[in-house]
Protein backbone atom coordinates (compact mmCIF):
# COMPACT_ATOMS: atom_id res chain seq x y z
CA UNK A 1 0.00 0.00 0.00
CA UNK A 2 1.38 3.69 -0.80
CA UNK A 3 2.18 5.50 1.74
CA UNK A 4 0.89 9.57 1.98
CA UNK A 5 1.73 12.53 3.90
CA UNK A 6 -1.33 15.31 4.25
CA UNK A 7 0.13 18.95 4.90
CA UNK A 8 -3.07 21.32 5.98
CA UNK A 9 -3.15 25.08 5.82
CA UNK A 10 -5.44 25.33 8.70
CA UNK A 11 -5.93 29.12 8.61
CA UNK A 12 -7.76 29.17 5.08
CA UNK A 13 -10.30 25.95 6.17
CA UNK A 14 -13.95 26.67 6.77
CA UNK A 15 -14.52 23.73 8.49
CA UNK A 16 -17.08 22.41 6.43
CA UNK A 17 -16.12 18.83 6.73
CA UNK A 18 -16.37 17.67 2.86
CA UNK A 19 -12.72 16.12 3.45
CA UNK A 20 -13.69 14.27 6.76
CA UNK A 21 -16.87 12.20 4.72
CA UNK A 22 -14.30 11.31 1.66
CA UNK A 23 -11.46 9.90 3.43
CA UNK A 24 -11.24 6.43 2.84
CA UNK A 25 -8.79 5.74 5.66
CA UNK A 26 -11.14 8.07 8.41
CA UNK A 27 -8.11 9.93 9.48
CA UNK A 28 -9.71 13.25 9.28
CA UNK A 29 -11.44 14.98 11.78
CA UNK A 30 -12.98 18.96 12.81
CA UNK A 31 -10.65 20.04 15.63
CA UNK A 32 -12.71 20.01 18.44
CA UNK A 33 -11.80 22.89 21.23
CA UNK A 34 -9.76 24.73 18.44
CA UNK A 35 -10.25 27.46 15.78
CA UNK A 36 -8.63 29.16 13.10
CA UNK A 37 -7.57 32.77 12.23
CA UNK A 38 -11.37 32.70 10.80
CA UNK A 39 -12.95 31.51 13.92
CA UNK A 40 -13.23 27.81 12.10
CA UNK A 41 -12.52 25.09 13.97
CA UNK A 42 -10.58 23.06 11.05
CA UNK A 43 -9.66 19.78 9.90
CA UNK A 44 -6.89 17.71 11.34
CA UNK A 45 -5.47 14.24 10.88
CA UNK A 46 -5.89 12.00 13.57
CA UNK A 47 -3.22 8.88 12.26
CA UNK A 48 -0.79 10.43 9.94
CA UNK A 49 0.46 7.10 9.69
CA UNK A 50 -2.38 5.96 8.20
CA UNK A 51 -2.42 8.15 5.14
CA UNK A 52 -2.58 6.49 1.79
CA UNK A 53 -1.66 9.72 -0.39
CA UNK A 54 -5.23 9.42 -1.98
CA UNK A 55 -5.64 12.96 -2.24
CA UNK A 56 -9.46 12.21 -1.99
CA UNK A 57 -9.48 15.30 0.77
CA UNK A 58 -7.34 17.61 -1.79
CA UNK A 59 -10.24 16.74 -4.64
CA UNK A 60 -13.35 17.77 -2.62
CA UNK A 61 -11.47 20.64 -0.91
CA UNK A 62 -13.43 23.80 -2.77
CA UNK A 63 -10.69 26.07 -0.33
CA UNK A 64 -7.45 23.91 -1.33
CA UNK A 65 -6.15 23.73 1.61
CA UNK A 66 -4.45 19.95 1.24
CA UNK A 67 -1.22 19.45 -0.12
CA UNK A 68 -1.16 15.87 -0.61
CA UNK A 69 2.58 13.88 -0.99
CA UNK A 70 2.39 10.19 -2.10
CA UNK A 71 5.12 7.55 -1.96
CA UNK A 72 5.33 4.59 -3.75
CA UNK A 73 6.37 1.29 -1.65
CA UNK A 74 9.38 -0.21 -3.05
CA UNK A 75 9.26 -2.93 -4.97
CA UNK A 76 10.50 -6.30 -3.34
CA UNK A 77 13.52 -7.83 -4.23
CA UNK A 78 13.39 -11.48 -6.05
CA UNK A 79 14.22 -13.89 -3.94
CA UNK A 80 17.63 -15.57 -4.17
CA UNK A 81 18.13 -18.59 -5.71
CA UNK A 82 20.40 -21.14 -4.04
């Protein structure tokens, strides 16, 4: 599985939570306790971990305010052959 890093510019989200309902992974979340510059509270990732590098949240974003990075896994080696 490819691995993903999600960078979030907090200050321009609206909090509207379009990103939260496409993740596939559910790593997304409305900061709860916490606002923006805007008086938002925004989104945040819960499992960075667990980020596939979709870019599902980026897509639906109508504020872009996902930078998405994907990674490829390496390929495994072939096995040596005695």
């Amino acid at each position: 599985m490819a691995k993903g890093m999600v960078i979030i510019d907090e200050d321009r989200c609206k909090g509207c939570g379009l990103c939260v309902s496409v993740c596939p992974v559910h790593i997304l979340r409305l900061a709860e306790g916490r606002f923006n510059a805007k008086g938002y509270r925004p989104v945040e990732v819960t499992d960075p971990e667990a980020c596939t590098g979709c870019a599902m949240c980026a897509t639906i974003c109508p504020d872009v305010v996902f930078t998405v990075y994907r990674r490829r896994r390496q390929p495994r080696q072939a096995a040596a052959t005695a």
